[in-house]
N, C-alpha and C. Protein backbone atom coordinates (compact mmCIF):
# COMPACT_ATOMS: atom_id res chain seq x y z
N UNK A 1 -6.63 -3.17 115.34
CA UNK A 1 -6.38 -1.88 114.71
C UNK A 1 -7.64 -1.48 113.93
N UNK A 2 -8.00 -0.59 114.25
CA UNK A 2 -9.42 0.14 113.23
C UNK A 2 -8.83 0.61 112.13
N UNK A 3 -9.65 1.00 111.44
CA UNK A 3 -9.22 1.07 109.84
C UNK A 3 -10.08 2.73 109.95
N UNK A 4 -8.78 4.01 109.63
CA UNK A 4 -9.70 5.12 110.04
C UNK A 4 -10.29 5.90 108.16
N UNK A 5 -10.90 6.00 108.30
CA UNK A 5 -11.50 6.59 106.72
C UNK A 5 -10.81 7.93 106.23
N UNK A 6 -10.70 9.05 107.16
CA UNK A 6 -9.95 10.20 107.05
C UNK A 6 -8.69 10.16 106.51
N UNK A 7 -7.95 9.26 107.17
CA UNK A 7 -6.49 8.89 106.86
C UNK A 7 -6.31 8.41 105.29
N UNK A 8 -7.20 7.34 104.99
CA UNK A 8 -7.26 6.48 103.92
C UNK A 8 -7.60 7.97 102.92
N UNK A 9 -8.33 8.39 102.90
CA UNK A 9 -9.01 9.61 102.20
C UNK A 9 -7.60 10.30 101.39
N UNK A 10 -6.98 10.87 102.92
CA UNK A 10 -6.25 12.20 102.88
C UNK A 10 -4.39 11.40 102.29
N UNK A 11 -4.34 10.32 102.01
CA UNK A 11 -3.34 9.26 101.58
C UNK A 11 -3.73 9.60 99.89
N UNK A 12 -5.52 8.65 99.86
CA UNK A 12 -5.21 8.79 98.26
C UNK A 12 -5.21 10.05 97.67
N UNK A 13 -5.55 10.93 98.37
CA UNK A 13 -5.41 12.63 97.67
C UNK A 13 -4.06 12.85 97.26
N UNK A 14 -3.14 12.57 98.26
CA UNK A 14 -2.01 12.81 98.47
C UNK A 14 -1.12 12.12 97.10
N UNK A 15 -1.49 10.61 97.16
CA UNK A 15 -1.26 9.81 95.47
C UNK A 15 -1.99 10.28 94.58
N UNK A 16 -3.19 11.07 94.32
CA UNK A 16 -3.11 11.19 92.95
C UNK A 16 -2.95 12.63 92.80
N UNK A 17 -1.97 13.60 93.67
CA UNK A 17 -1.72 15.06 93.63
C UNK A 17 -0.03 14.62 92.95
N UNK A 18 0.52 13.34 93.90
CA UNK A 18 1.54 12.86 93.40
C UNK A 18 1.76 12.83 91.44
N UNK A 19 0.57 12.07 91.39
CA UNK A 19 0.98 10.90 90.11
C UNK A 19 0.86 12.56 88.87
N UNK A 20 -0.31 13.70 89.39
CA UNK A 20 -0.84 14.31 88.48
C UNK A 20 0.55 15.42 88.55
N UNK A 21 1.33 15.82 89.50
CA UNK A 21 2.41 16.55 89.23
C UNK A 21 3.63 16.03 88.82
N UNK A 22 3.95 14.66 87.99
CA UNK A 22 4.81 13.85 87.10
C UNK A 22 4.52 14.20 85.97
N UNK A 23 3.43 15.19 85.44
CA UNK A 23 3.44 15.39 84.21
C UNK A 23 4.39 16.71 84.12
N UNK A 24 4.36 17.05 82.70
CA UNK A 24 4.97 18.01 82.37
C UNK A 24 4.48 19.26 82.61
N UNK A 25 5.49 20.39 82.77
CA UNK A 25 4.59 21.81 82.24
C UNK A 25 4.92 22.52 81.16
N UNK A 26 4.00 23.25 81.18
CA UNK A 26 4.17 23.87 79.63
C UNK A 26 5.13 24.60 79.64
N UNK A 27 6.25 24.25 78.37
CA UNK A 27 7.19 25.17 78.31
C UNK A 27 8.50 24.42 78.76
N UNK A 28 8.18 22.64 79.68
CA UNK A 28 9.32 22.22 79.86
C UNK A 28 9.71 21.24 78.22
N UNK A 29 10.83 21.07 78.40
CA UNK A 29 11.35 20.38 77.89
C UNK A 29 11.12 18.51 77.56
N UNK A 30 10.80 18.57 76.18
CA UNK A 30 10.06 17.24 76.10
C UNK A 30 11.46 16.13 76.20
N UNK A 31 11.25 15.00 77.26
CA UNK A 31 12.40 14.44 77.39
C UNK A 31 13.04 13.07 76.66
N UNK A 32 11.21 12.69 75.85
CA UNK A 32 11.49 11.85 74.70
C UNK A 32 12.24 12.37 73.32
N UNK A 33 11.99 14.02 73.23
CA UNK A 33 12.80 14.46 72.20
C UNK A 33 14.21 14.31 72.12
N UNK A 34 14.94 13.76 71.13
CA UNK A 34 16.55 13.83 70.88
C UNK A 34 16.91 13.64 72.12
N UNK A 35 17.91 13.93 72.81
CA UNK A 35 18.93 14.18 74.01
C UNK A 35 18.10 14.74 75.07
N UNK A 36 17.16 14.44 75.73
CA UNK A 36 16.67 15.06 76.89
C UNK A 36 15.88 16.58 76.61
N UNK A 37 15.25 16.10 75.46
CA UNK A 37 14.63 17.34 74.72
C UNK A 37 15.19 18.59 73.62
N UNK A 38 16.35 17.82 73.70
CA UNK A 38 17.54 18.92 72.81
C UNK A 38 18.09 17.76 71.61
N UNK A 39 17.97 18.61 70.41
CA UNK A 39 19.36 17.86 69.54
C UNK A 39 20.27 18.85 69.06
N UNK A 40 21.34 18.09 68.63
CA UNK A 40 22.30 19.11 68.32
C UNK A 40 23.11 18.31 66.73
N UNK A 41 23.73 19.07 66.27
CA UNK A 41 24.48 18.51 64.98
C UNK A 41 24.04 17.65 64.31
N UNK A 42 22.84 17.74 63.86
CA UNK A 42 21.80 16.77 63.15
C UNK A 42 22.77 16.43 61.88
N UNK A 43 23.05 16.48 60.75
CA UNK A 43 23.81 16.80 59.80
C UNK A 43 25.19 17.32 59.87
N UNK A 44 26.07 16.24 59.07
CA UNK A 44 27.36 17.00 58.80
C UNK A 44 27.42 17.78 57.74
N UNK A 45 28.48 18.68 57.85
CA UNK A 45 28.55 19.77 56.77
C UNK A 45 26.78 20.89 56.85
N UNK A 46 26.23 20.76 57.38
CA UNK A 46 25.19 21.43 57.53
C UNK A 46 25.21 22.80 58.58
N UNK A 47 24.86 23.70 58.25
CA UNK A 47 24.08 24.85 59.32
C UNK A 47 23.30 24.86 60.14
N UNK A 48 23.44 25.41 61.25
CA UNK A 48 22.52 25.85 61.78
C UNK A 48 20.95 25.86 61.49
N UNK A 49 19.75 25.23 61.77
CA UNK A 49 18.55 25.55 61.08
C UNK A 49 17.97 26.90 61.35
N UNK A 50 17.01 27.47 60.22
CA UNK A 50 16.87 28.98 60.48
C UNK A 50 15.77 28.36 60.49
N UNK A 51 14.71 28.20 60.49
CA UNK A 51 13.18 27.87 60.60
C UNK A 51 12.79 26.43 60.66
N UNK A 52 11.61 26.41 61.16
CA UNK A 52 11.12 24.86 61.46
C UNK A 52 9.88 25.03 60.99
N UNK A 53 9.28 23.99 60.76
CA UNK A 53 8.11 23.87 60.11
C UNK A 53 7.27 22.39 60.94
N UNK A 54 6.06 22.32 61.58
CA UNK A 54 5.69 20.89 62.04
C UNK A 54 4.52 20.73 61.10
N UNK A 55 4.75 19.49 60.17
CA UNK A 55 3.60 18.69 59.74
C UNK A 55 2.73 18.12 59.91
N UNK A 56 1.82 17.70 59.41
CA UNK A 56 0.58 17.04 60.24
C UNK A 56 0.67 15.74 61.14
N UNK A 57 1.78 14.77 60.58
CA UNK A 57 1.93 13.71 61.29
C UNK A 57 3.02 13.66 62.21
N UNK A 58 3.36 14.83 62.74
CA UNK A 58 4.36 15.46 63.89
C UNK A 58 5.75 15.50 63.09
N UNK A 59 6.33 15.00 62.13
CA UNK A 59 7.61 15.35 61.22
C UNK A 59 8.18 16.74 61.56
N UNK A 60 9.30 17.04 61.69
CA UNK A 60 9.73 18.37 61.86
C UNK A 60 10.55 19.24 60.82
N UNK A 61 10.42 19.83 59.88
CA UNK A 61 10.83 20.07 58.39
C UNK A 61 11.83 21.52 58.89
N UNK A 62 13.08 21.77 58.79
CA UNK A 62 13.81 22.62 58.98
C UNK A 62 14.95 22.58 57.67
N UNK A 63 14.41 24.33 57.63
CA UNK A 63 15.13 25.07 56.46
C UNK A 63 16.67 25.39 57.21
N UNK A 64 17.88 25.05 56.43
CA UNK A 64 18.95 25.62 56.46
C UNK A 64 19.82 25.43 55.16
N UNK A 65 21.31 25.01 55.14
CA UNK A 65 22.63 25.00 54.30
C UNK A 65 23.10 24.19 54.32
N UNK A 66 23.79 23.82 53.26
CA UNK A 66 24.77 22.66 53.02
C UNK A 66 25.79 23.12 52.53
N UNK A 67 27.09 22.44 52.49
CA UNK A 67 28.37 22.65 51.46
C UNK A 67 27.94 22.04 50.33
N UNK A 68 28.01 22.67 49.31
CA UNK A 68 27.91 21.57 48.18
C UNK A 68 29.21 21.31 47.21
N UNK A 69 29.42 20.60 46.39
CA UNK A 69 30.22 19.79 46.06
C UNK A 69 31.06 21.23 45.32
N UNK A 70 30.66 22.44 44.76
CA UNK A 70 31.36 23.72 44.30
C UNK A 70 31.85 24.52 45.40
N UNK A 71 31.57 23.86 46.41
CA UNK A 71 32.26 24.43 47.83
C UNK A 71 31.62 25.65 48.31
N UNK A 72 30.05 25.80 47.88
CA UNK A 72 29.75 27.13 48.26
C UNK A 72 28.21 26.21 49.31
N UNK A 73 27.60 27.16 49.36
CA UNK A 73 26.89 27.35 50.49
C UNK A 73 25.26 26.64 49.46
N UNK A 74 24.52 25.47 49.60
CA UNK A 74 23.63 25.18 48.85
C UNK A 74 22.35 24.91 49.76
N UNK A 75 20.67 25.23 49.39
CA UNK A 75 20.05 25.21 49.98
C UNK A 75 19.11 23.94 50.39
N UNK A 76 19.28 23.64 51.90
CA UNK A 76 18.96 22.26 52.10
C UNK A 76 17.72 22.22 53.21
N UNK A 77 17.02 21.36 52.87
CA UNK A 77 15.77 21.01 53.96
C UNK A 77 15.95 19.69 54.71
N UNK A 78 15.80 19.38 55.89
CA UNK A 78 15.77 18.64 56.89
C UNK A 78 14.74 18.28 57.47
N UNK A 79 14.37 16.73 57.22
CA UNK A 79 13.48 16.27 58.27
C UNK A 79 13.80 15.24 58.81
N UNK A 80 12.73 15.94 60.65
CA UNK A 80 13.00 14.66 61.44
C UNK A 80 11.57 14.00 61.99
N UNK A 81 11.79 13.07 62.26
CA UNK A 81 10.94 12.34 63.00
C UNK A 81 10.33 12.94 64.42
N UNK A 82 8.94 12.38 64.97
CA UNK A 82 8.82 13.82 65.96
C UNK A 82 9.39 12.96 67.27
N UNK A 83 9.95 11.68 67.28
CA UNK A 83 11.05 12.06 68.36
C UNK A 83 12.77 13.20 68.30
N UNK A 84 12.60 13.78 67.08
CA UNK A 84 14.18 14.28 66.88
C UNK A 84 15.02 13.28 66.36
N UNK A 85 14.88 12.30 65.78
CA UNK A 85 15.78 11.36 64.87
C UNK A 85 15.62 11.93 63.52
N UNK A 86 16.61 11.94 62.58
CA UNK A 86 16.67 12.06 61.24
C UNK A 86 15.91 11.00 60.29
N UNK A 87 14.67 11.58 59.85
CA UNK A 87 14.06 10.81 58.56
C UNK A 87 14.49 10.24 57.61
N UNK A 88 15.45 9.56 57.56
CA UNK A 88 16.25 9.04 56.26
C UNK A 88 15.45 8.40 55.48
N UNK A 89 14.23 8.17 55.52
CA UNK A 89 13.32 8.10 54.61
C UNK A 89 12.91 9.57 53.71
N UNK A 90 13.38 10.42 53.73
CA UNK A 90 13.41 11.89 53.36
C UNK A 90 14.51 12.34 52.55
N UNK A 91 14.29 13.12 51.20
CA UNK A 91 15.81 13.12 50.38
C UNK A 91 16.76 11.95 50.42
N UNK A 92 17.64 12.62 50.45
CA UNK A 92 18.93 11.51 51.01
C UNK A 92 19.41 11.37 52.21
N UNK A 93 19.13 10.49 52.85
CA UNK A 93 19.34 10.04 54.37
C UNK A 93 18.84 11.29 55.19
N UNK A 94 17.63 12.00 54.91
CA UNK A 94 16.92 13.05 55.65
C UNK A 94 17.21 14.27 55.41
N UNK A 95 17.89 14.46 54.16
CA UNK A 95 18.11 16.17 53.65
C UNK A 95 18.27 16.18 52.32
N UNK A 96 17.38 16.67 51.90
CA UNK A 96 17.46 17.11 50.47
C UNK A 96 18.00 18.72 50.19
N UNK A 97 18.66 18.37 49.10
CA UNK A 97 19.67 19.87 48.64
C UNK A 97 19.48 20.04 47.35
N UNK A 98 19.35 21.77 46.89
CA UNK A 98 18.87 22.30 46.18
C UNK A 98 20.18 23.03 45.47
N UNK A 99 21.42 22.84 44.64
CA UNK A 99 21.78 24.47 44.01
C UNK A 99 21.06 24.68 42.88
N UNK A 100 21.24 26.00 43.03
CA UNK A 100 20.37 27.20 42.36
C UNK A 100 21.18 27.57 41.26
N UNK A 101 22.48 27.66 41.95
CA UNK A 101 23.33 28.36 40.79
C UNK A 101 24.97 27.89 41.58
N UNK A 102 26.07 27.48 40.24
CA UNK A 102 27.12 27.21 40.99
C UNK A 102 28.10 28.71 41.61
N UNK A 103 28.67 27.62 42.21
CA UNK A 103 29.56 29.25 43.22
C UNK A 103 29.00 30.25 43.73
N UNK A 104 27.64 30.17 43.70
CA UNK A 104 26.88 31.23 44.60
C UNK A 104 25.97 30.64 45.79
N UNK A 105 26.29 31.26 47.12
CA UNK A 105 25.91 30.95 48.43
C UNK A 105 24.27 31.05 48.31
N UNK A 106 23.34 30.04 48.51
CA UNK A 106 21.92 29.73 48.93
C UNK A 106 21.74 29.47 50.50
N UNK A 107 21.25 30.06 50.89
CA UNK A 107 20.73 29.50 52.41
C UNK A 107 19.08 29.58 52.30
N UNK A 108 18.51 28.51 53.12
CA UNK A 108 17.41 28.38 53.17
C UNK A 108 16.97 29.17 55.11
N UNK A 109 16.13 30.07 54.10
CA UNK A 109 15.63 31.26 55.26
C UNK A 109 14.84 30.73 56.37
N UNK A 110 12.98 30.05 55.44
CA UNK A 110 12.46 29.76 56.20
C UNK A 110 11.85 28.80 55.12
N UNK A 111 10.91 28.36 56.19
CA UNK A 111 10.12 26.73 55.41
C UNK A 111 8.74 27.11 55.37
N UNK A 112 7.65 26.46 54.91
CA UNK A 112 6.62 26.32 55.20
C UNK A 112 5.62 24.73 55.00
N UNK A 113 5.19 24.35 55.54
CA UNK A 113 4.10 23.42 55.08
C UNK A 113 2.72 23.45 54.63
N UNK A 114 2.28 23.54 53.20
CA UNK A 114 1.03 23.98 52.73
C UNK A 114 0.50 22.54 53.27
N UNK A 115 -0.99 23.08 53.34
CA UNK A 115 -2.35 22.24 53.46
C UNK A 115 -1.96 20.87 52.70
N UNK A 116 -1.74 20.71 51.83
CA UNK A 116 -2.01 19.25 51.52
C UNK A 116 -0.56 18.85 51.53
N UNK A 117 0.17 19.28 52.57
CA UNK A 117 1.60 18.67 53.15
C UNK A 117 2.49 19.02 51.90
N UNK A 118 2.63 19.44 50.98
CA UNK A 118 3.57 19.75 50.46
C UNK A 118 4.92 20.69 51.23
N UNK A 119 6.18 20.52 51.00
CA UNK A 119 7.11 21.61 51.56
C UNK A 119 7.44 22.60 51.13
């Protein structure tokens, strides 16, 4: 059997057109994140997050709500880890909560992260 060069050629093209379209594209869904790129119900008693914020060391800082103990609506920040796990190294078990004032509803709008990582 001869060994043909063309063939061998037009094979490894073929493997590394393979290996290079296993990556992602932009815009898909990262599948190491949370659930196949999705999380959901991060927090009990919590809202919906209204803003996200990404930190320098990939952390994901999201502004939303809590119930608080006056039964009203108190303003809470959330962080996760940049696979989508909850930072429980963060506040208390990954959410720190703010009231402002009792019996009056706080929701946290949006977040930001200044330059020297503060929230």
């Amino acid at each position: 059997m001869m060994f043909n060069i063309k063939y061998f050629l037009v094979l490894l093209v073929c493997l590394t057109t393979s290996v290079i379209n296993i990556q992602a594209n932009a815009g898909d869904l990262d599948p190491t994140f949370g659930a196949n790129g999705k999380i959901f119900g991060t927090m009990s008693n919590t809202e919906a997050a209204q803003d996200a914020a990404l930190q320098a060391d990939g952390k994901i800082v999201l502004a939303s709500a809590t119930i608080g103990a006056d039964s009203s609506a108190d303003f809470a920040v959330i962080r996760l880890n940049a696979n989508g796990t909850t930072d429980t190294s963060f506040g208390t078990n990954g959410k720190a909560v703010v009231s402002f004032d009792n019996f009056a509803n706080e929701r946290a709008s949006a977040v930001v992260v200044q330059p020297d990582g503060k929230i």
